[in-house]
C-alpha atoms as a PDB file:
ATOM      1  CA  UNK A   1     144.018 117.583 235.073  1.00  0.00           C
ATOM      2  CA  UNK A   2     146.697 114.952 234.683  1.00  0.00           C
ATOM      3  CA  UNK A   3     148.936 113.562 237.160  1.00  0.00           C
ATOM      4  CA  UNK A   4     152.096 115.311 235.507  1.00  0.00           C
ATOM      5  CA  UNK A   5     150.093 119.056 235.223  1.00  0.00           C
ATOM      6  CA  UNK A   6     148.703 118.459 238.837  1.00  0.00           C
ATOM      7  CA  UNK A   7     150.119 121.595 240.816  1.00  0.00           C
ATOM      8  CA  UNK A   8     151.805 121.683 244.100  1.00  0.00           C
ATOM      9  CA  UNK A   9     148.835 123.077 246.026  1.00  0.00           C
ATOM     10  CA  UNK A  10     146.689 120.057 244.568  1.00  0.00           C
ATOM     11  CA  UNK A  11     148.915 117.767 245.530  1.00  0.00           C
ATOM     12  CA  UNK A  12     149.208 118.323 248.737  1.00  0.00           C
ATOM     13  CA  UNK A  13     145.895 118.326 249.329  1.00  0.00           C
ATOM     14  CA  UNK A  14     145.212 115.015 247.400  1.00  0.00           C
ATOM     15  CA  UNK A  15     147.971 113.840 249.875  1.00  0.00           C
ATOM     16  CA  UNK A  16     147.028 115.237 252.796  1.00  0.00           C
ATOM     17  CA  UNK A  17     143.694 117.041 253.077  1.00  0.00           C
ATOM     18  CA  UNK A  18     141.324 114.416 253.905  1.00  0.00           C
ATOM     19  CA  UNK A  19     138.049 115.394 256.285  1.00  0.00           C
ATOM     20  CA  UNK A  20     136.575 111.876 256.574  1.00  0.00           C
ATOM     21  CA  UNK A  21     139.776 109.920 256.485  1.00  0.00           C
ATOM     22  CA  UNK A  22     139.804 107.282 259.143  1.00  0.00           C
ATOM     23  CA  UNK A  23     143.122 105.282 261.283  1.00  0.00           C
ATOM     24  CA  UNK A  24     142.030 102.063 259.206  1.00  0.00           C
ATOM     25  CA  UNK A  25     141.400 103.746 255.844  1.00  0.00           C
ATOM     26  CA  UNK A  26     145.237 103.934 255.497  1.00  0.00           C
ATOM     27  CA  UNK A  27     146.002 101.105 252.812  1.00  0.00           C
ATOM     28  CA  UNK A  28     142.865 101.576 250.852  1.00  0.00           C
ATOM     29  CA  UNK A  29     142.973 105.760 250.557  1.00  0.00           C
ATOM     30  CA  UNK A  30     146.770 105.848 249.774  1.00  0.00           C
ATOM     31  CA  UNK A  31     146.107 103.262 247.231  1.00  0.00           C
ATOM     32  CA  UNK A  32     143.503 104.935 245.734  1.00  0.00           C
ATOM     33  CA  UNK A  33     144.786 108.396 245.788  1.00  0.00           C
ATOM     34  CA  UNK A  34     148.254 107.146 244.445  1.00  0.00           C
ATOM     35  CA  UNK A  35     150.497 107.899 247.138  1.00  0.00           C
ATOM     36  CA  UNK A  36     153.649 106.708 246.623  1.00  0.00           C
ATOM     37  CA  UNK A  37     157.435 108.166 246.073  1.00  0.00           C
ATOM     38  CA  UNK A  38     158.565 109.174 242.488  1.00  0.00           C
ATOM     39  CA  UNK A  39     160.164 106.229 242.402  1.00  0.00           C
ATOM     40  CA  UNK A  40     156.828 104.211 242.911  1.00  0.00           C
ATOM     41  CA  UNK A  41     158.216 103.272 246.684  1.00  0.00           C
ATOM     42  CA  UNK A  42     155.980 103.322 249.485  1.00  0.00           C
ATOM     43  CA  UNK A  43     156.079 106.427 251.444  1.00  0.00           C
ATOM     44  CA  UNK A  44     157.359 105.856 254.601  1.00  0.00           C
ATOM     45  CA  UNK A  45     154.689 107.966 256.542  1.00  0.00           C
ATOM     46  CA  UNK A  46     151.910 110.302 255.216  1.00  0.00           C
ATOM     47  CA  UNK A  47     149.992 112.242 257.424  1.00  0.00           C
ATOM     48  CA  UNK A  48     146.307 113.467 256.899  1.00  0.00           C
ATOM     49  CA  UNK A  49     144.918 116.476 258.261  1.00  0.00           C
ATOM     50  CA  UNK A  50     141.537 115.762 259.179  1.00  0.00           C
ATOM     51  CA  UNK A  51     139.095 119.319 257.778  1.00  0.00           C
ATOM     52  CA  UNK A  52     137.870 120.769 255.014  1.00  0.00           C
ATOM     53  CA  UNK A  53     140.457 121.928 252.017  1.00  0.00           C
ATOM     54  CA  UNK A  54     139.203 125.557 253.394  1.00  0.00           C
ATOM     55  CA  UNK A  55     140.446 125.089 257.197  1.00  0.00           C
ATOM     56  CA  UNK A  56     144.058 123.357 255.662  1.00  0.00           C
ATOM     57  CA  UNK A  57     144.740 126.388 253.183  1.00  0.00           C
ATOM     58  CA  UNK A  58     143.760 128.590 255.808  1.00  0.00           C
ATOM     59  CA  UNK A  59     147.036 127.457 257.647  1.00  0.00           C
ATOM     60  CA  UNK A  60     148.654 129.844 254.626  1.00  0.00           C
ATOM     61  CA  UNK A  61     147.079 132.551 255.946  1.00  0.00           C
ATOM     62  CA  UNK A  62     147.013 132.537 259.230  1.00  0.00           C
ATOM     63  CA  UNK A  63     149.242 130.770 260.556  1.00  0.00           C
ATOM     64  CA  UNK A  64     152.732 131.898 261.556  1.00  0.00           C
ATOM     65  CA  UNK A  65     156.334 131.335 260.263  1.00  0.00           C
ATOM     66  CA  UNK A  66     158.498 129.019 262.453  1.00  0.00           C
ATOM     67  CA  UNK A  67     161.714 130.636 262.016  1.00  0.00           C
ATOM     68  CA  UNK A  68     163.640 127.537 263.717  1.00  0.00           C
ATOM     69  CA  UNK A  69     161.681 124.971 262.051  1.00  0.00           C
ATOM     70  CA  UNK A  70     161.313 127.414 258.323  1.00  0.00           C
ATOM     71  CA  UNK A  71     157.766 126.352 257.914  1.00  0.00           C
ATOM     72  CA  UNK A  72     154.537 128.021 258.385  1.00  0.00           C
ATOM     73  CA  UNK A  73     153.139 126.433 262.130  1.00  0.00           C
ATOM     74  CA  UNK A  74     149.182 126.035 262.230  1.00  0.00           C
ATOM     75  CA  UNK A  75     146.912 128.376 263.789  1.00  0.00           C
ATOM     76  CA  UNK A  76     144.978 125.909 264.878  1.00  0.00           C
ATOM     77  CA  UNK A  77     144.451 122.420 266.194  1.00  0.00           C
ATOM     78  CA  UNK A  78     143.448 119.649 263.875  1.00  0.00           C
ATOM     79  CA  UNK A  79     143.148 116.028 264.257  1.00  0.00           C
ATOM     80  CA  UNK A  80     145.475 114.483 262.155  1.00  0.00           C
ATOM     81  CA  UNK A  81     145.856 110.111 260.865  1.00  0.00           C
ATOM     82  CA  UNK A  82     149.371 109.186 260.779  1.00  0.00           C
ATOM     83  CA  UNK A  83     149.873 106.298 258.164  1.00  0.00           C
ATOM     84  CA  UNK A  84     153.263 104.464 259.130  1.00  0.00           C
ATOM     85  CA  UNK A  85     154.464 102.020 256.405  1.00  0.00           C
ATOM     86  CA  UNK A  86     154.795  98.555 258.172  1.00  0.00           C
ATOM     87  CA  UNK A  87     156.608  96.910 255.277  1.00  0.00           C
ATOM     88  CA  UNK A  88     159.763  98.983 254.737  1.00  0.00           C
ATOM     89  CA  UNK A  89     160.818  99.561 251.406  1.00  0.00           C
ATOM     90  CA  UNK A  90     157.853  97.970 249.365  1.00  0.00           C
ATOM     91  CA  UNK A  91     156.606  99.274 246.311  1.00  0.00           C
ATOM     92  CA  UNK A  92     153.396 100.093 245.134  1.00  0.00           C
ATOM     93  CA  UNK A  93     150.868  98.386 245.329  1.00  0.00           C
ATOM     94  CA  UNK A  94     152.073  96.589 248.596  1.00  0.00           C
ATOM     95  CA  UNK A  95     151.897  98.930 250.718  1.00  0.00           C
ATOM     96  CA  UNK A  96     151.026  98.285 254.241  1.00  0.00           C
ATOM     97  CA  UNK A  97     149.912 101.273 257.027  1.00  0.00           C
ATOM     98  CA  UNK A  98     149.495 100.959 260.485  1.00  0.00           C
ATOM     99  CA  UNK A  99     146.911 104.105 260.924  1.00  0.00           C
ATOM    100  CA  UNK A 100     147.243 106.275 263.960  1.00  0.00           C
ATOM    101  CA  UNK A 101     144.346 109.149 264.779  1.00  0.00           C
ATOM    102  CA  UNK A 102     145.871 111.586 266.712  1.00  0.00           C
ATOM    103  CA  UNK A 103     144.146 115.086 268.091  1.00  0.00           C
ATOM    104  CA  UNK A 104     145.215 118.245 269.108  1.00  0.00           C
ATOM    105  CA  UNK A 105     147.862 118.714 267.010  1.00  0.00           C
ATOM    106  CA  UNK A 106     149.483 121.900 265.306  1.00  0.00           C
ATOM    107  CA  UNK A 107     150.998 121.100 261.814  1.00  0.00           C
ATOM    108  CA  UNK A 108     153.576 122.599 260.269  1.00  0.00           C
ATOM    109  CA  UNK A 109     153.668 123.102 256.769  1.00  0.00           C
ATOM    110  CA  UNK A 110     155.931 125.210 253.550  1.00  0.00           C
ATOM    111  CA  UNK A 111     153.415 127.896 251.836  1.00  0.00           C
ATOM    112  CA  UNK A 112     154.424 129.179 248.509  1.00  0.00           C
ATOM    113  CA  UNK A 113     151.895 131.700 247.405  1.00  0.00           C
ATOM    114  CA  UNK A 114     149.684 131.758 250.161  1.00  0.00           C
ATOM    115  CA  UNK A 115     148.910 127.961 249.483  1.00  0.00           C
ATOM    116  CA  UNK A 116     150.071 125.186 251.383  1.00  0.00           C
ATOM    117  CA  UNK A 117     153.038 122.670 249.040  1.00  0.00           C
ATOM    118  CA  UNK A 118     154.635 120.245 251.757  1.00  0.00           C
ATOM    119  CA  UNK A 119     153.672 118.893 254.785  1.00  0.00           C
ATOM    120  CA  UNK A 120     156.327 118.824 257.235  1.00  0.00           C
ATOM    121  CA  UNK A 121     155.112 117.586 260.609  1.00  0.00           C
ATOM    122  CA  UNK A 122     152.477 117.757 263.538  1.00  0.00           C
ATOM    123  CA  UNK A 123     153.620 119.178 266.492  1.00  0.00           C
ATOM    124  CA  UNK A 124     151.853 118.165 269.939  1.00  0.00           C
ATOM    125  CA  UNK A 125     153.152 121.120 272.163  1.00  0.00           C
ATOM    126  CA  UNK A 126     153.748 124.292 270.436  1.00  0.00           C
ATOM    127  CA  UNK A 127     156.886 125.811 272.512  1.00  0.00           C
ATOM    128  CA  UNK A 128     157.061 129.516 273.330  1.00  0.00           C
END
């Protein structure tokens, strides 16, 4: 499957499903899963979820729609590994991550078709 015919489902979890992803793996996993903007920019942040490609599409199914936020929320907590770019506005393949591992965390995502397409946040305290 080439880049180009990759689908949305696949690409999100190429970006962001990731069970043995670790706070200092930033640099070398982005680079070697071709993160980057269509531009070829650095993204500015990218977020991992930390479990199985099961557990992350499961968030599809289970979870629940945010109405305020108009993403699905997790039904679950995962442990997520926030990649910050240090080096604002480099290109690839400069990019430079400061990796943070963070736990307990809801994430909230869009679902087309009962599969998870964008990543939108993680959310520490799920109000209400």
């Amino acid at each position: 499957l080439s880049k180009l015919e990759e689908d949305r489902y696949g690409k999100f979890r190429r970006q962001h499903a990731d069970p043995s992803m670790t706070a200092k793996d930033c640099d070398s996993v982005i680079k070697s899963k071709q993160i980057y903007n269509l531009d070829s920019s650095c993204k500015a942040t990218n977020t991992f979820i930390l479990d199985n490609p099961t557990e992350v599409k499961n968030i599809c199914v289970e979870g629940k729609f945010d109405e305020k936020l108009q993403m699905t929320k997790s039904h679950k907590k995962f442990t997520v590994v926030k990649c910050v770019l240090k080096n604002e506005g480099a290109r690839k393949p400069r990019c430079q991550y400061d990796g943070n591992r963070l736990t307990n965390r809801y994430v909230a995502v869009a679902c087309e078709d009962k599969l998870p397409v964008h990543f939108a946040r993680d959310i520490l305290v799920l109000d209400g």
